[in-house]
N, C-alpha and C. Protein backbone atom coordinates (compact mmCIF):
# COMPACT_ATOMS: atom_id res chain seq x y z
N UNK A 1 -5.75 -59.87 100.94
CA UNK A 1 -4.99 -60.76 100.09
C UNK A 1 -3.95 -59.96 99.32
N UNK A 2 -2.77 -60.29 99.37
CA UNK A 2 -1.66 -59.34 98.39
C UNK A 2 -1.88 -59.72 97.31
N UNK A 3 -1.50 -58.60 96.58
CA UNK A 3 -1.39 -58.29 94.98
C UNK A 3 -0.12 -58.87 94.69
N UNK A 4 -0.03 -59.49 92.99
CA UNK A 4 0.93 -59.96 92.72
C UNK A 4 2.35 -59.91 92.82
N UNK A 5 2.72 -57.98 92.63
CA UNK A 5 3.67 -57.94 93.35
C UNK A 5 4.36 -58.22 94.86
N UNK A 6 3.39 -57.56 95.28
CA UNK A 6 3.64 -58.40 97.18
C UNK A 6 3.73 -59.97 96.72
N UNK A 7 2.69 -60.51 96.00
CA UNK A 7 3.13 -62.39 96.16
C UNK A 7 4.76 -62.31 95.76
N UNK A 8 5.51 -61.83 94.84
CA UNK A 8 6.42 -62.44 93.73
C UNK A 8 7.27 -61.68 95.42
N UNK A 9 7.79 -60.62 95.69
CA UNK A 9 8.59 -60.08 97.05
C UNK A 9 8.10 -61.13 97.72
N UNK A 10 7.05 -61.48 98.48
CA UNK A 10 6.87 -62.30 99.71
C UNK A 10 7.94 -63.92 99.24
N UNK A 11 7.96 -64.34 97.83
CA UNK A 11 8.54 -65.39 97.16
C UNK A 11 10.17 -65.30 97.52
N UNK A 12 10.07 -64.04 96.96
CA UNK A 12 12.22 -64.00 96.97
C UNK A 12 12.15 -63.87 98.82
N UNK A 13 11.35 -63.48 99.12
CA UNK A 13 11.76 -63.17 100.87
C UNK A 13 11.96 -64.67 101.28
N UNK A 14 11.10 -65.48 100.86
CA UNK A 14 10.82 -67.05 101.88
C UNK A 14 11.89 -67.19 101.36
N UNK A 15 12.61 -67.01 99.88
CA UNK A 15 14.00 -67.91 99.32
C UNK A 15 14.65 -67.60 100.37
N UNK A 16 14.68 -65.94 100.84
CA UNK A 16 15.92 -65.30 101.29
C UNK A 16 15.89 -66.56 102.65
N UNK A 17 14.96 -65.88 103.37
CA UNK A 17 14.48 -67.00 104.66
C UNK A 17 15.43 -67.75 104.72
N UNK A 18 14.65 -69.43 103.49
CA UNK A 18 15.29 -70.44 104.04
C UNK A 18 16.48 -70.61 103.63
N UNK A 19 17.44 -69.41 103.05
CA UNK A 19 18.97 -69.62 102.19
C UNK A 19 19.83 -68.98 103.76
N UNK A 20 18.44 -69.02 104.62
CA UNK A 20 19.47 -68.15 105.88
C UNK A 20 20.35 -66.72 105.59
N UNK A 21 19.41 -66.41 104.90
CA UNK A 21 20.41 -64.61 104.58
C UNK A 21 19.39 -63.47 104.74
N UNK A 22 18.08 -63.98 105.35
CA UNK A 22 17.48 -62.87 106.07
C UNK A 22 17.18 -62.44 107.36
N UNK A 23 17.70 -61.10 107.50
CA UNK A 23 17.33 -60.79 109.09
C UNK A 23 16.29 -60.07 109.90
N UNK A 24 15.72 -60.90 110.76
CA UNK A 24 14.51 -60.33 110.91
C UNK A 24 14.49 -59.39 112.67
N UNK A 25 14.08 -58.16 112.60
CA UNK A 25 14.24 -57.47 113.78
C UNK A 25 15.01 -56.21 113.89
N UNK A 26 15.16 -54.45 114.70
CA UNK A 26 15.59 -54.03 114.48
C UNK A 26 17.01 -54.23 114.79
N UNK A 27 17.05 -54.74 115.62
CA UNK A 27 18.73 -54.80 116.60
C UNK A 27 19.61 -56.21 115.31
N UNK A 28 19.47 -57.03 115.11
CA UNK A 28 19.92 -58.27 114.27
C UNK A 28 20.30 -57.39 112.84
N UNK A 29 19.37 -56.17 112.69
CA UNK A 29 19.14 -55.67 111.67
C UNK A 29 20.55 -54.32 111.73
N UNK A 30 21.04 -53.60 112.67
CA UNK A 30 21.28 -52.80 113.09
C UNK A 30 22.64 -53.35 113.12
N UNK A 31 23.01 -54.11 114.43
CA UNK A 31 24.27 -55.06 114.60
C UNK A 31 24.89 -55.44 112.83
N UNK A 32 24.14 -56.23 112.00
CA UNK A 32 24.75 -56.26 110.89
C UNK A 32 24.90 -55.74 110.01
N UNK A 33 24.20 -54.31 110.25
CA UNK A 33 24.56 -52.78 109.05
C UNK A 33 26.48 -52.88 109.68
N UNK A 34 26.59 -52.74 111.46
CA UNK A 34 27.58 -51.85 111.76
C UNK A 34 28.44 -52.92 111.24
N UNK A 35 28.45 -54.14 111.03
CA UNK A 35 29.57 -55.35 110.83
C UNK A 35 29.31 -55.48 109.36
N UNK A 36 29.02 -54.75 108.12
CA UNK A 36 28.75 -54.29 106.94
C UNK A 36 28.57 -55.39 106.10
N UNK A 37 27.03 -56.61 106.65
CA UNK A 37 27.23 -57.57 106.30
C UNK A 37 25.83 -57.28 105.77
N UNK A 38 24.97 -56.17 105.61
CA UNK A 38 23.50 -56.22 105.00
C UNK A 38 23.55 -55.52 103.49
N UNK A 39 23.08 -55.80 102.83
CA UNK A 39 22.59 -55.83 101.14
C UNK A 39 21.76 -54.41 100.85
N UNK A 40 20.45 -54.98 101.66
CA UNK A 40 19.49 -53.80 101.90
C UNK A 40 18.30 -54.08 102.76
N UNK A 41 17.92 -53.14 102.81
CA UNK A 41 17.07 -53.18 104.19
C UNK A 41 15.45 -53.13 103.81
N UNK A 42 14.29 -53.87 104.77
CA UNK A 42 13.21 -53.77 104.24
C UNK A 42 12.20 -53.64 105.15
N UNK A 43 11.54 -52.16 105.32
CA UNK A 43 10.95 -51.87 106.14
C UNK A 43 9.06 -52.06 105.89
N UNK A 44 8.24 -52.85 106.69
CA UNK A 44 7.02 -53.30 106.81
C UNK A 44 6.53 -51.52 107.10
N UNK A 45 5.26 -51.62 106.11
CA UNK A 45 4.49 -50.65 105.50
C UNK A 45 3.67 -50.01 106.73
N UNK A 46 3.41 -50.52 107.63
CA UNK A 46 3.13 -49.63 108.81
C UNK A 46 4.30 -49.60 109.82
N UNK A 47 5.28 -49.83 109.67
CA UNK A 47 6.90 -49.19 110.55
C UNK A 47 6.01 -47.96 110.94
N UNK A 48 6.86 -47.58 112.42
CA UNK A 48 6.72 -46.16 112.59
C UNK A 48 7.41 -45.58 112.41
N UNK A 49 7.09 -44.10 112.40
CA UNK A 49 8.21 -43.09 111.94
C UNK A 49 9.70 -43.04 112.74
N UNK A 50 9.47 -43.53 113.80
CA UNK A 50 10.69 -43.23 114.61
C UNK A 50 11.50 -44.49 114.00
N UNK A 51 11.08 -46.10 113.88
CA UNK A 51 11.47 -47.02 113.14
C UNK A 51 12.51 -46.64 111.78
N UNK A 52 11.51 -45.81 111.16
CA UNK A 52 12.20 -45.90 109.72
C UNK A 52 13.30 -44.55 109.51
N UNK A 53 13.19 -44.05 110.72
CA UNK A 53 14.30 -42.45 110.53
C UNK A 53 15.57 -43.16 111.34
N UNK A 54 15.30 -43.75 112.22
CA UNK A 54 16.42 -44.68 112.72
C UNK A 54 17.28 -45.33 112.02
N UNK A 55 16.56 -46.08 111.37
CA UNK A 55 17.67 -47.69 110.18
C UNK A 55 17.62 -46.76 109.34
N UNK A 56 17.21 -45.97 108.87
CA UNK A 56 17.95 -45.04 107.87
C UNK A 56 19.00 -44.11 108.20
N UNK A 57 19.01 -43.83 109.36
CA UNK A 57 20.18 -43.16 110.08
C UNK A 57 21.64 -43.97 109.73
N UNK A 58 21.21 -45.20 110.55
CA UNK A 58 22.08 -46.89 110.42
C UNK A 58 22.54 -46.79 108.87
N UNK A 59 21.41 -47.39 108.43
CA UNK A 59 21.73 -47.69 106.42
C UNK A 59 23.06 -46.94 106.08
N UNK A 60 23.30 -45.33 106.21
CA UNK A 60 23.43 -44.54 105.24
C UNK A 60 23.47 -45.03 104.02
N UNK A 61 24.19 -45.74 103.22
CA UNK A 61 23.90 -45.30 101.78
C UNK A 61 23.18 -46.69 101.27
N UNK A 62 23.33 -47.70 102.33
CA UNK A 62 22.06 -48.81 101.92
C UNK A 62 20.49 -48.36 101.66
N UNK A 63 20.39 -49.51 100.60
CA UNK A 63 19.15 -49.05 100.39
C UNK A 63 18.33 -49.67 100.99
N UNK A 64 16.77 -48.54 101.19
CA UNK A 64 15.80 -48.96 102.38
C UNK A 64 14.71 -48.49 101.68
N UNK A 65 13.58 -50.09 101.50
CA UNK A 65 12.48 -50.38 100.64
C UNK A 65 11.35 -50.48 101.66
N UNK A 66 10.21 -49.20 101.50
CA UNK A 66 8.99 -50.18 102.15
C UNK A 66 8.50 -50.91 101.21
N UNK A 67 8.08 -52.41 102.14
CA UNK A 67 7.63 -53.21 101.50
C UNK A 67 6.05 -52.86 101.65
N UNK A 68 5.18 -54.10 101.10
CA UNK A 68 3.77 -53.51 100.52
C UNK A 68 2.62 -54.07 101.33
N UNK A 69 3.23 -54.93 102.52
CA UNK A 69 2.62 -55.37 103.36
C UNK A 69 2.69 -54.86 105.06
N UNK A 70 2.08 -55.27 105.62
CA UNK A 70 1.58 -54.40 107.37
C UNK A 70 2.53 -55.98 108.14
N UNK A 71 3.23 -55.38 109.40
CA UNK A 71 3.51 -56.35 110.04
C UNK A 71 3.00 -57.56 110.35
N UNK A 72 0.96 -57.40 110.41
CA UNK A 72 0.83 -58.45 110.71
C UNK A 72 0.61 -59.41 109.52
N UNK A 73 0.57 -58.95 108.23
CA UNK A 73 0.99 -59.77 107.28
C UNK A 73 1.77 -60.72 107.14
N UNK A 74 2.78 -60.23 107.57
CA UNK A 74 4.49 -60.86 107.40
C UNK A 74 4.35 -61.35 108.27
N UNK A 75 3.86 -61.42 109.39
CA UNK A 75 3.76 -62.40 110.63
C UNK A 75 3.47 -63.89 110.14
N UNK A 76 2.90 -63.92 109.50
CA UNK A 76 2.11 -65.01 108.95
C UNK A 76 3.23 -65.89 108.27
N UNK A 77 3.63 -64.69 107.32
CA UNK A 77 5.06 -66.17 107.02
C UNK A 77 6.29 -65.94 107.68
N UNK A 78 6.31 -65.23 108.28
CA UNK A 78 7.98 -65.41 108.93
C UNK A 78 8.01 -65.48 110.46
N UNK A 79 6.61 -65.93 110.82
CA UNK A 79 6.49 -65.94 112.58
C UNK A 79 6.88 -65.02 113.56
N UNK A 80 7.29 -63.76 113.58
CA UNK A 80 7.65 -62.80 113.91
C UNK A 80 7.02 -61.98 113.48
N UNK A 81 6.71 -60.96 114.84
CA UNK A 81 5.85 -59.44 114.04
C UNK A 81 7.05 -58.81 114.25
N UNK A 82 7.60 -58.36 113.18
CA UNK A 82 8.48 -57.07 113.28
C UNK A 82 8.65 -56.14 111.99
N UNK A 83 8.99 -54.82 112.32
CA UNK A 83 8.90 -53.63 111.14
C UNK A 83 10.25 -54.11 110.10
N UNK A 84 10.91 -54.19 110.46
CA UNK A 84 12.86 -53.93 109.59
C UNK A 84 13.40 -55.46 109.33
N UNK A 85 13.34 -55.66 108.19
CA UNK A 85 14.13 -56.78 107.58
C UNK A 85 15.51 -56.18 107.11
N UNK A 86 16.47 -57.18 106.93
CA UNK A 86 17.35 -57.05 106.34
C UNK A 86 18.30 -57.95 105.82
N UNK A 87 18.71 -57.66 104.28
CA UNK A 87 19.12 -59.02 103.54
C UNK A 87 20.56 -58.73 103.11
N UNK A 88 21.06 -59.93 103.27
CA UNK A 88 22.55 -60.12 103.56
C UNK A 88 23.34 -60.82 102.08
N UNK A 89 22.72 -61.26 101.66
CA UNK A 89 23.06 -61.22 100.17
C UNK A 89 23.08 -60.59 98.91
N UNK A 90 23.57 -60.29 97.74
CA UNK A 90 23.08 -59.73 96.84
C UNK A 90 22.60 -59.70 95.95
N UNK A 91 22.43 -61.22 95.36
CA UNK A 91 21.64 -61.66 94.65
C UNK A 91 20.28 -61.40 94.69
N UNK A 92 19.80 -61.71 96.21
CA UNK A 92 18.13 -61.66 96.61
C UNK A 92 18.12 -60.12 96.69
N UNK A 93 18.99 -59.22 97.36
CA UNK A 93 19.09 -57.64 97.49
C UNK A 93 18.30 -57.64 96.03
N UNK A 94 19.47 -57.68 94.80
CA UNK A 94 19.15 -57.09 93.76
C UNK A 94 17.89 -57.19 93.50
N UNK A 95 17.23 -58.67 93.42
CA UNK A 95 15.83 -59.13 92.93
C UNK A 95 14.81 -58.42 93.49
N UNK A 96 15.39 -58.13 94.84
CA UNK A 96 13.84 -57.35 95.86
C UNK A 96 13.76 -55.99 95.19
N UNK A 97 15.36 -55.43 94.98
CA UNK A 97 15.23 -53.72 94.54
C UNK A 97 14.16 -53.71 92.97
N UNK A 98 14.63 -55.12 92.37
CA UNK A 98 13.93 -54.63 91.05
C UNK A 98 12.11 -54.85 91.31
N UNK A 99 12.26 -55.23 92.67
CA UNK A 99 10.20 -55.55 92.69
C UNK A 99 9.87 -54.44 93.26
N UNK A 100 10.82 -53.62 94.38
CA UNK A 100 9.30 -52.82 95.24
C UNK A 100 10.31 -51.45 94.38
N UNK A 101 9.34 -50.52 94.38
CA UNK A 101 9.74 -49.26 94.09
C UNK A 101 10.41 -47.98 95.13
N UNK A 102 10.79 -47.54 94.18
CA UNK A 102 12.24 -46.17 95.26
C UNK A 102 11.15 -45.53 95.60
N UNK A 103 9.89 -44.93 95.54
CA UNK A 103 9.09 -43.96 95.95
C UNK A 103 9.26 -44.39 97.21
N UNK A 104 9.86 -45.09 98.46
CA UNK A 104 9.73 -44.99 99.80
C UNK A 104 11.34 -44.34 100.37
N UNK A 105 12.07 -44.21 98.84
CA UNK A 105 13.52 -44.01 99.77
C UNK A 105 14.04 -42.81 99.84
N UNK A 106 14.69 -42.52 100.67
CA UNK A 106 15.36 -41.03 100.61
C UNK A 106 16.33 -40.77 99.89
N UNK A 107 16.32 -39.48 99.33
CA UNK A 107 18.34 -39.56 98.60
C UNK A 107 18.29 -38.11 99.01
C-alpha cells in the first residue's frame, strides 16, 4: 500500500493523465524530450540501470525524479507497465518536483 506521499504524486499524476499531458513509455518519452515539449521526467523505482542512464542521457538538463513506486504499481492506474514517464506541462512538473525528492538526480 503507498505511503502518503506516493498517494498525493500518484494524485497530481492521474490529474496529469486525464489533462492529457502525460507520457507514458520510453520512446513517446524520448521523441518529446527531442521536440522540447517535456517538463520533467519520471522514472518507476525499479527502472533499470540501462533505462535510467539513457533518458538521462536524452533529459540533459531536465529534471529526472524516481518515483516511489515499482512498475507494477503504476500499472494499476495507468494500464501500462512501463519504467519512464514524462510530463509536458509545468504546472503538474512543478507540483511533482515539490513531492518526490532530488536524492535520485544527478547534477
Amino acid at each position: 500500500m503507498p505511503d502518503a506521499a506516493a498517494d498525493r504524486t500518484l494524485a497530481v499524476m492521474t490529474m496529469c493523465r486525464k489533462a492529457g499531458r502525460l507520457l507514458l513509455g520510453f520512446d513517446a518519452v524520448k521523441d518529446a524530450v527531442t521536440a522540447k515539449q517535456v517538463q520533467c521526467i519520471l522514472l518507476a523505482a525499479d527502472a533499470s540501470a540501462k533505462t535510467e542512464k539513457e533518458i538521462r542521457f536524452y533529459a540533459g538538463a531536465l529534471p529526472v525524479r524516481k518515483l516511489p513506486l515499482d512498475m507494477d504499481a503504476l500499472k494499476a492506474y495507468f494500464r501500462k507497465r512501463t519504467a519512464v514517464f514524462g510530463v509536458t506541462e509545468s504546472g503538474f512538473a512543478a507540483k511533482l518536483m515539490t513531492l518526490l525528492p532530488e536524492s535520485g538526480e544527478l547534477k
